[in-house]
Each structure stands twice: as structure tokens, then as C-alpha cells.
Protein backbone atom coordinates (compact mmCIF):
# COMPACT_ATOMS: atom_id res chain seq x y z
CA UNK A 1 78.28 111.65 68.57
CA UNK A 2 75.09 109.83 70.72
CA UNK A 3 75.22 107.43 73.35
CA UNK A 4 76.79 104.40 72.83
CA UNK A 5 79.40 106.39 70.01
CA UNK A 6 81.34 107.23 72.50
CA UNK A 7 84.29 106.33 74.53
CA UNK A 8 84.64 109.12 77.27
CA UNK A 9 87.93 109.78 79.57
CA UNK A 10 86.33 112.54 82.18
CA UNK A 11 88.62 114.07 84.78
CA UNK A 12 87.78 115.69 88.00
CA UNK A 13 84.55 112.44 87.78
CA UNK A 14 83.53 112.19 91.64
CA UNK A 15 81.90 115.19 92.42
CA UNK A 16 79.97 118.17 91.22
CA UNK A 17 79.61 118.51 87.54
CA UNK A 18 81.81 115.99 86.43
CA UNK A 19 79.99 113.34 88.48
CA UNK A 20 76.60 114.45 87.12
CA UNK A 21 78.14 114.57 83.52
CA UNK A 22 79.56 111.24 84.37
CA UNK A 23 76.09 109.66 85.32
CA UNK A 24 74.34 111.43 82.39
CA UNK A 25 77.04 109.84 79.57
CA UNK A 26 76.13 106.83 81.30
CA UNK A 27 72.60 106.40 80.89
CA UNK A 28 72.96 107.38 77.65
CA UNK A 29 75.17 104.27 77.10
CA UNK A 30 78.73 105.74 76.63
CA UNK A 31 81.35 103.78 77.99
CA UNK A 32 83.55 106.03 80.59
CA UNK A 33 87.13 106.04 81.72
CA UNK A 34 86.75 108.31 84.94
CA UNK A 35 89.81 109.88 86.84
CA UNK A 36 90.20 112.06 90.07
CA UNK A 37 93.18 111.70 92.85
CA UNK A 38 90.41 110.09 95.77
CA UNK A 39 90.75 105.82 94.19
CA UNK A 40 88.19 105.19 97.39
CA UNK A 41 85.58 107.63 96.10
CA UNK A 42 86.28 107.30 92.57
CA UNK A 43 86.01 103.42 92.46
CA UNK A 44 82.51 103.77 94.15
CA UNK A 45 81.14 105.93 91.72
CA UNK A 46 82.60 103.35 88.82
CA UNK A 47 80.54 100.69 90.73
CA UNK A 48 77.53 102.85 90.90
CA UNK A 49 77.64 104.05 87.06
CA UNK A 50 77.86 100.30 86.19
CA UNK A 51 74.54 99.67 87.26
CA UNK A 52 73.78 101.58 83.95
CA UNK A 53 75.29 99.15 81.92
CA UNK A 54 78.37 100.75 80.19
CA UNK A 55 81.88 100.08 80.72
CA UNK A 56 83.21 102.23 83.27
CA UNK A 57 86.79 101.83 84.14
CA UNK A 58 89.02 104.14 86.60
CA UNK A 59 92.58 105.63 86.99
CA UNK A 60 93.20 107.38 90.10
CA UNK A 61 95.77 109.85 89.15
CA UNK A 62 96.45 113.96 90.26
CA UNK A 63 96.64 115.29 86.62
CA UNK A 64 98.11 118.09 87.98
CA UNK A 65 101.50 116.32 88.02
CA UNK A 66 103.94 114.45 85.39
CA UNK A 67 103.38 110.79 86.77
CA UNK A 68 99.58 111.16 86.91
CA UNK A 69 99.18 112.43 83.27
CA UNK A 70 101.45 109.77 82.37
CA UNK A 71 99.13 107.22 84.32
CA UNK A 72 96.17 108.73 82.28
CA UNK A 73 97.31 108.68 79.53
CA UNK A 74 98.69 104.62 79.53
CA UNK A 75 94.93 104.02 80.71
CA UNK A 76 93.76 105.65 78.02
CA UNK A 77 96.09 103.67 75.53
CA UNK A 78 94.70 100.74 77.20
CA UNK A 79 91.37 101.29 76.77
CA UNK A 80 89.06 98.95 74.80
CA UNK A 81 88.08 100.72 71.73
CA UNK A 82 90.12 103.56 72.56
CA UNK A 83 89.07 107.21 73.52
CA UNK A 84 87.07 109.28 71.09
CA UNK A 85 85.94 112.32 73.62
CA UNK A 86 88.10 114.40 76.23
CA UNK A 87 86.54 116.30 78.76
CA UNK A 88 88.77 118.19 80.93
CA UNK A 89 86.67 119.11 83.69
CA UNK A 90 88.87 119.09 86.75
CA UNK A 91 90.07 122.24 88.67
CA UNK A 92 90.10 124.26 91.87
CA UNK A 93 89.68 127.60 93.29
CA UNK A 94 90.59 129.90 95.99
CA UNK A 95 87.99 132.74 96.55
CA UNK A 96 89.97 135.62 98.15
CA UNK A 97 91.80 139.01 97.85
CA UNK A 98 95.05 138.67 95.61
CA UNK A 99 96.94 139.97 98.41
CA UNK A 100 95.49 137.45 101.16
CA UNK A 101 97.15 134.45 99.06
CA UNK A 102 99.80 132.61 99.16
CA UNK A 103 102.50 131.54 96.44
CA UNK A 104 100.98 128.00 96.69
CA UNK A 105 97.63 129.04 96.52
CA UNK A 106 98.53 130.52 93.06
CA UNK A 107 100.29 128.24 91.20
CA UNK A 108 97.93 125.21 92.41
CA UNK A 109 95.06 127.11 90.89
CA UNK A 110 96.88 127.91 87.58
CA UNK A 111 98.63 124.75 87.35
CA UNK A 112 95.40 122.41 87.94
CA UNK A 113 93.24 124.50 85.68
CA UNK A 114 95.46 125.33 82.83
CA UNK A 115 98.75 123.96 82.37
CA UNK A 116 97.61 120.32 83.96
CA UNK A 117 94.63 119.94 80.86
CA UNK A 118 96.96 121.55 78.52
CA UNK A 119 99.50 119.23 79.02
CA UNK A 120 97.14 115.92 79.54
CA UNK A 121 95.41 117.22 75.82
CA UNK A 122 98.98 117.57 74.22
CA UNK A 123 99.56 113.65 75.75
CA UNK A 124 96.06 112.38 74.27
CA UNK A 125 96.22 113.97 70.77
CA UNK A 126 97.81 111.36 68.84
CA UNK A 127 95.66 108.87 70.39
CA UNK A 128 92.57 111.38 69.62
CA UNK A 129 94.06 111.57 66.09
CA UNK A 130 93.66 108.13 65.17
CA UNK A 131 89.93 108.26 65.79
CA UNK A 132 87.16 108.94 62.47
CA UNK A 133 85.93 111.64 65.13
CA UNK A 134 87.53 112.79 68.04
CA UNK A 135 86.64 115.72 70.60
CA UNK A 136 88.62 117.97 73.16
CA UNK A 137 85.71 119.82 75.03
CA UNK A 138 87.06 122.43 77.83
CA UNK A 139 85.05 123.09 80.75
CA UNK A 140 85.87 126.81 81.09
CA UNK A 141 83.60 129.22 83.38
CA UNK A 142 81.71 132.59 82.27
CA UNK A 143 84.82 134.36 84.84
CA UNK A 144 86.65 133.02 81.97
CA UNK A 145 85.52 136.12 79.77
CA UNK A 146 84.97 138.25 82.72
CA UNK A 147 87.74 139.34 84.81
CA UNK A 148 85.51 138.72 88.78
CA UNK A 149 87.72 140.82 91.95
CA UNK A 150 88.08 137.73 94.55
CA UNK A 151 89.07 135.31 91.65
CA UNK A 152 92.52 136.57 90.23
CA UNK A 153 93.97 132.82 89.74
CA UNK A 154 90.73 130.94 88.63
CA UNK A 155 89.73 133.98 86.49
CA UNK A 156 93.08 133.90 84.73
CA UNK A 157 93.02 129.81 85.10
CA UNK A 158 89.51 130.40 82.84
CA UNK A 159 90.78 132.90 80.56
CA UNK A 160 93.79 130.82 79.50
CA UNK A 161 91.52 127.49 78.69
CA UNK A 162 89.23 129.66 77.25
CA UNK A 163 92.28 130.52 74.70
CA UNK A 164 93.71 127.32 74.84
CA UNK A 165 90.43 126.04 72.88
CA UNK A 166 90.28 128.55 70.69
CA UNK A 167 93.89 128.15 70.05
CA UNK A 168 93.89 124.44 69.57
CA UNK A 169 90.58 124.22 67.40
CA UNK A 170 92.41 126.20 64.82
CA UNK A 171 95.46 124.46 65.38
CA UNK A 172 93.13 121.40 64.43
CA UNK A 173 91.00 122.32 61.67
CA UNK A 174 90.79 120.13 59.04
CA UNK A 175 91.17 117.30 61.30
CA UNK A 176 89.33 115.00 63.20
CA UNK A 177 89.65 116.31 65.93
CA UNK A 178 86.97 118.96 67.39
CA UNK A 179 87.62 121.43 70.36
CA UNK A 180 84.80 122.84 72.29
CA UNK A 181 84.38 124.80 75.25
CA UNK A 182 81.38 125.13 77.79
CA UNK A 183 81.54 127.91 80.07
CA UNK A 184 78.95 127.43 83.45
CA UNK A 185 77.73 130.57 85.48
CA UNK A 186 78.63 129.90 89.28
CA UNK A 187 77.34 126.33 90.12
CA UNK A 188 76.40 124.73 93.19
CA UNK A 189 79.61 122.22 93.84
CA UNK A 190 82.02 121.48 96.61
CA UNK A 191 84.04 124.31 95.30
CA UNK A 192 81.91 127.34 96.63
CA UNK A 193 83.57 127.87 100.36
CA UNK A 194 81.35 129.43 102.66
CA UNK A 195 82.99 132.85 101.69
CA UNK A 196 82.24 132.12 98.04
CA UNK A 197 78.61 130.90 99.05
CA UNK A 198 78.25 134.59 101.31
CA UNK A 199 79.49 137.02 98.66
CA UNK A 200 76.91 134.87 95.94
CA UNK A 201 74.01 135.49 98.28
CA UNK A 202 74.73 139.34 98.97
CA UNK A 203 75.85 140.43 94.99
CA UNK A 204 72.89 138.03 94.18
CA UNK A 205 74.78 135.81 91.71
CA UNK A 206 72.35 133.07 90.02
CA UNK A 207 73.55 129.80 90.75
CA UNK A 208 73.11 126.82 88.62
CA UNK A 209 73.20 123.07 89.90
CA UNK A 210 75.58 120.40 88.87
CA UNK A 211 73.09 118.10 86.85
CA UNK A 212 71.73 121.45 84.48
CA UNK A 213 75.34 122.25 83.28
CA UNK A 214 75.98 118.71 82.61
CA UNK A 215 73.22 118.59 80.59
CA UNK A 216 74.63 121.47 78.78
CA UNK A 217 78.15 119.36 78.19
CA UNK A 218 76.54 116.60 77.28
CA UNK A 219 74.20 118.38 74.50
CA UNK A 220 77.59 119.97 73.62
CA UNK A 221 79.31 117.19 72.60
CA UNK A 222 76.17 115.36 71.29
CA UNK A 223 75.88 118.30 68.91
CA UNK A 224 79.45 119.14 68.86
CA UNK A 225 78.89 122.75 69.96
CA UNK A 226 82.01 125.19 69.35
CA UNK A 227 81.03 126.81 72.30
CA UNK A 228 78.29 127.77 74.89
CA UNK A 229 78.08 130.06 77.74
CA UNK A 230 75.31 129.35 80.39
CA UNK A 231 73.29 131.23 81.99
CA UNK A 232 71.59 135.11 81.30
CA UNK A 233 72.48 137.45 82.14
CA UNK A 234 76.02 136.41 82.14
CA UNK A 235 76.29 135.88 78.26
CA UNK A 236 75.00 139.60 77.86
CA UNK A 237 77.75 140.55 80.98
CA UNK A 238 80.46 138.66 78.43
CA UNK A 239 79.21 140.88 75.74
CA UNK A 240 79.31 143.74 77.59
CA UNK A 241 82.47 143.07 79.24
CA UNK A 242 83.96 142.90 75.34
CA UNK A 243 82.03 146.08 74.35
CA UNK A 244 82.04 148.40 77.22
CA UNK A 245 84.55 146.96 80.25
CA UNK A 246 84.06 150.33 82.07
CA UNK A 247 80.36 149.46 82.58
CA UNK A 248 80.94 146.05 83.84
CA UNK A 249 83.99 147.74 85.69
CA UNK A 250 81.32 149.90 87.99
CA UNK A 251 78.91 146.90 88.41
CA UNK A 252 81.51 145.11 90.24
CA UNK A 253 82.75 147.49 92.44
CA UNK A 254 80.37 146.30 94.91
CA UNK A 255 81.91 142.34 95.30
CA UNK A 256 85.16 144.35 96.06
CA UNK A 257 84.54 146.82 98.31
CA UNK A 258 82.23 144.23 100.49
CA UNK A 259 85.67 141.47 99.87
CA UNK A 260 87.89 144.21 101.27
CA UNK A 261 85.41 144.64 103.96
CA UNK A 262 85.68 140.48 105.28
CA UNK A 263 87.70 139.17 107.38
CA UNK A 264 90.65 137.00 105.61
CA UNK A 265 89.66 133.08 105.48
CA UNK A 266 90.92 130.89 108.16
CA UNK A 267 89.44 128.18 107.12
CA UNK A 268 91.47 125.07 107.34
CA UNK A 269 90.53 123.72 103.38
CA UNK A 270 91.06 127.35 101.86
CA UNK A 271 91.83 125.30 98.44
CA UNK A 272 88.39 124.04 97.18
CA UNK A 273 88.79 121.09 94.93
CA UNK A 274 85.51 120.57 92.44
CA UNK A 275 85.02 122.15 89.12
CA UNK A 276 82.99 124.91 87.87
């Protein structure tokens, strides 16, 4: 699929990567139906990605509930031409000890970044069906292959859409539908809290910016890419991880013993909203 091929629902579309993968389907010509739950903030980035020319319509709408899939899902019935690519970008994270969590903290991470895409796909499918070509692409993470101490929920969020696509592209093959899955290294976004941002700096964790990993979703869907991991040396860390988990086991221990060693977050925003 190029450019003007394509008719794109994006969630999670006002900030980070999926509002650089947003702008970059735009210049390319593909016409966008872009949802997040802020209708202020997502109807001024529709008015800005018009200036490139392509249809851009919105749906404000938390996918992480029943009534805002459902509202998703009627736009996307509704949409001119009909949708031919699915990018499930949204999520959230909470960077902290297990233990320093709450209940709430857990199942908003889980629910957001697995069941809500798994149950917004399962809702889109027979639309996606009734396309010549159709696509499902998963924005995973690298922690989705690699277990990361500080990131119990959004590692285990990332492992289960990392199986999800697997899953569903066999479930699919044959069809005309196509599941991918792009998995960024840690990424400069709204999601990195400032204890995030400190543990980065001291374990020396590359980070990539939003605009390179869209890029990366964009060339994946362009070439319909089963799947890419970014970054090195995380892809050799995922093949390590596979091979020789002790190894990567010992490498870590430093992120938790200096975790252990911080003071639990007060901060009043603890849930960061963004995608990675």
C-alpha cells in the first residue's frame, strides 16, 4: 500500500508517535480517521493535518471502554471509502516497582494496551474483511520480548500484543487481511515520567524520537512488514533474551537494584498516557 491507497483509522493520534505517524501518512496523501479521548486536542491536529490535503476526520472516543470502541467503530463504518489499515497505537504506562502499584494502576495498563486493541480489532475485522487488502499493524515495544524490572504491566501489556499478532496473522492467513507488528526501543514521548527519563539516563538506554519510529510504521505498512524491532542493540538483547535469559537476567540487575534504591513516585500523573 502507498500514499493515497490508503484509508487509515490511527488511535492514540495527538501525541508522540502516533501524531508523527499521523503527519507522515498525511503527506504522503492517505486519508486518516484519527482517535484519542482529548476532542480539543485531537480536532486541532485534524485541522493542522488538513493543510496536507487528505481527508482527515476525528472520533474522540477512550478505546479502553465498550461505548468508545463502539463509537470507533460506527465512525469507521461511516467512513468514505471505508478503512483499509488499523494501527493500534494507543497505550500507557506506569514505571515503578510491582509492589509500589496499585490495583488501578494495573488493570489500566493491561486493559488500554491489550484487551482495549484486541477488542477494537475483533470490532473492525469484518469491515477489514471486505477490503482487496486490509492491514492490522500492532505497535508493540522491544519490552515486549524482554521482560524490563520497573515495567511488570506494560511489559506483560507488550508481550500479549506481541502474541496477539502473531496469533491473529495465522488466524488470517489466506485472507486479506495482513497483521504486522512494530516494536520501538524506548522513545522520547509524553509517556517517559521523570523517573522513567532518570533510570534511562543512568542504565544508559538509547532513546529514539517520535518522528524515526514513525518512519519505521509507515515503511512497515508501505512494505507490509511482518514485523520489525528497532533499534541495536535491542534486537540482539531480544535474541539473547530467547537464547540465553540468564545473561540478559545479570545485565539487568542493575535497573533493579538502583529502582529499589528510589524513592516511590508521588507524582500527581503517575499514569503516563502516550504510546511507545
Amino acid at each position: 500500500m502507498k500514499g493515497r491507497d490508503m484509508n487509515v483509522l490511527l488511535t492514540g493520534a495527538t501525541g508522540g508517535i502516533g501524531l508523527q505517524t499521523a503527519a507522515l501518512l498525511a503527506t504522503r496523501g492517505a486519508n486518516l480517521l484519527l482517535t484519542a479521548r482529548d476532542e480539543n486536542r485531537l480536532n486541532g491536529v485534524c485541522n493542522w493535518l488538513r493543510e496536507f490535503g487528505s481527508r482527515v476526520e476525528a472520533v474522540a472516543a477512550d478505546i479502553a471502554t465498550a461505548d468508545g470502541r463502539q463509537r470507533v467503530a460506527a465512525a469507521a463504518q461511516a467512513y468514505p471509502g471505508g478503512i483499509d489499515v488499523l494501527v493500534n497505537n494507543a497505550g500507557i504506562n506506569r514505571f515503578d516497582l510491582l509492589d509500589r502499584q496499585s490495583d488501578q494502576d494495573l488493570e489500566a495498563v493491561v486493559n488500554t494496551n491489550l484487551l482495549a486493541p484486541m477488542l477494537l480489532t475483533q470490532k473492525l475485522l469484518p469491515l477489514l474483511r471486505q477490503r482487496q487488502r486490509a492491514i492490522v499493524l500492532n505497535v508493540g515495544s522491544i519490552v515486549g520480548s524482554i521482560g524490563m524490572p520497573g515495567q511488570v504491566a506494560y511489559c506483560s501489556s507488550k508481550f500479549g500484543i506481541h502474541g496477539f499478532s502473531e496469533a491473529l496473522r495465522r488466524e488470517l492467513q489466506g485472507s486479506s487481511v495482513k497483521v504486522l507488528y512494530v516494536a520501538p526501543r524506548s522513545t522520547d514521548t509524553d509517556m517517559n515520567d521523570p523517573l522513567m527519563r532518570e533510570m534511562n539516563e543512568l542504565t544508559g538506554v538509547r532513546t529514539d524520537d517520535s518522528t524515526a519510529v514513525a518512519r519505521h510504521i509507515v515503511d512497515a505498512i508501505t512494505h507490509t512488514t511482518r514485523e520489525r524491532f528497532i533499534g541495536w542493540p535491542e534486537r540482539l538483547f531480544v535474541k539473547l533474551n530467547a537464547l540465553l535469559p540468564g545473561l540478559v537476567d545479570r545485565s539487568l540487575q542493575k535497573q533493579a537494584r538502583l529502582l529499589e534504591r528510589t524513592p516511590a513516585s508521588t507524582e500527581p500523573h503517575a499514569i503516563s498516557h502516550g504510546v511507545k
